[in-house]
Protein backbone atom coordinates (compact mmCIF):
# COMPACT_ATOMS: atom_id res chain seq x y z
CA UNK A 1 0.00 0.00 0.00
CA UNK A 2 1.37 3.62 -0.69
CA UNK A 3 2.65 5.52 1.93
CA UNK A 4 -0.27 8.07 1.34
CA UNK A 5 -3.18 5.24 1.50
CA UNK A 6 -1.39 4.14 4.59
CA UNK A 7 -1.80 7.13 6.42
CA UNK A 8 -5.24 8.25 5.37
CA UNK A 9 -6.31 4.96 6.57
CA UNK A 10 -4.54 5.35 9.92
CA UNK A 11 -6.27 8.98 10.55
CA UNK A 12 -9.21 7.87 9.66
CA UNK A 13 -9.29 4.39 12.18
CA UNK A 14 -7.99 6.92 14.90
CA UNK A 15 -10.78 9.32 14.64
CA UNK A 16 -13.07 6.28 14.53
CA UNK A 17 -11.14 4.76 18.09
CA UNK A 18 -11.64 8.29 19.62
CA UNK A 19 -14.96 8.30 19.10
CA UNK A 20 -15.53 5.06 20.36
CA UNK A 21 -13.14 4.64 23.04
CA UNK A 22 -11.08 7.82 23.91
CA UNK A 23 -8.59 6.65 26.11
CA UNK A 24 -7.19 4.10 23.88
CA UNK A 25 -3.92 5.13 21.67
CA UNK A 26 -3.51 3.93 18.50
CA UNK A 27 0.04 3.11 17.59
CA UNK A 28 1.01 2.92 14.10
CA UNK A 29 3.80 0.25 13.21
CA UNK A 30 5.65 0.68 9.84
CA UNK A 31 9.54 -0.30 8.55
CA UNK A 32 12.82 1.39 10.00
CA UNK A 33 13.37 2.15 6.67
CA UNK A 34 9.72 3.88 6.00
CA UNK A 35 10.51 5.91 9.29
CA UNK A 36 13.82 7.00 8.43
CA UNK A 37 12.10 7.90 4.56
CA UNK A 38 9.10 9.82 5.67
CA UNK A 39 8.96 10.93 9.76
CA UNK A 40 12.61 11.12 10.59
């Protein structure tokens, strides 16, 4: 899946958890490499 597609779905499952359960944090889990590419 494309790094976009990823993240759209994340935001949208964690605006669906913190409607449903507000407490929980949602965690996202991706390659070193992707995190070193993209957030580092």
């Amino acid at each position: 899946m494309e790094f976009n597609a990823t993240l759209e779905q994340f935001l949208k499952y964690q605006l669906a958890l913190e409607q449903e359960q507000p407490a929980r944090l949602l965690y996202p889990a991706m390659a070193a490499d992707t995190y070193d590419s993209f957030l580092h």
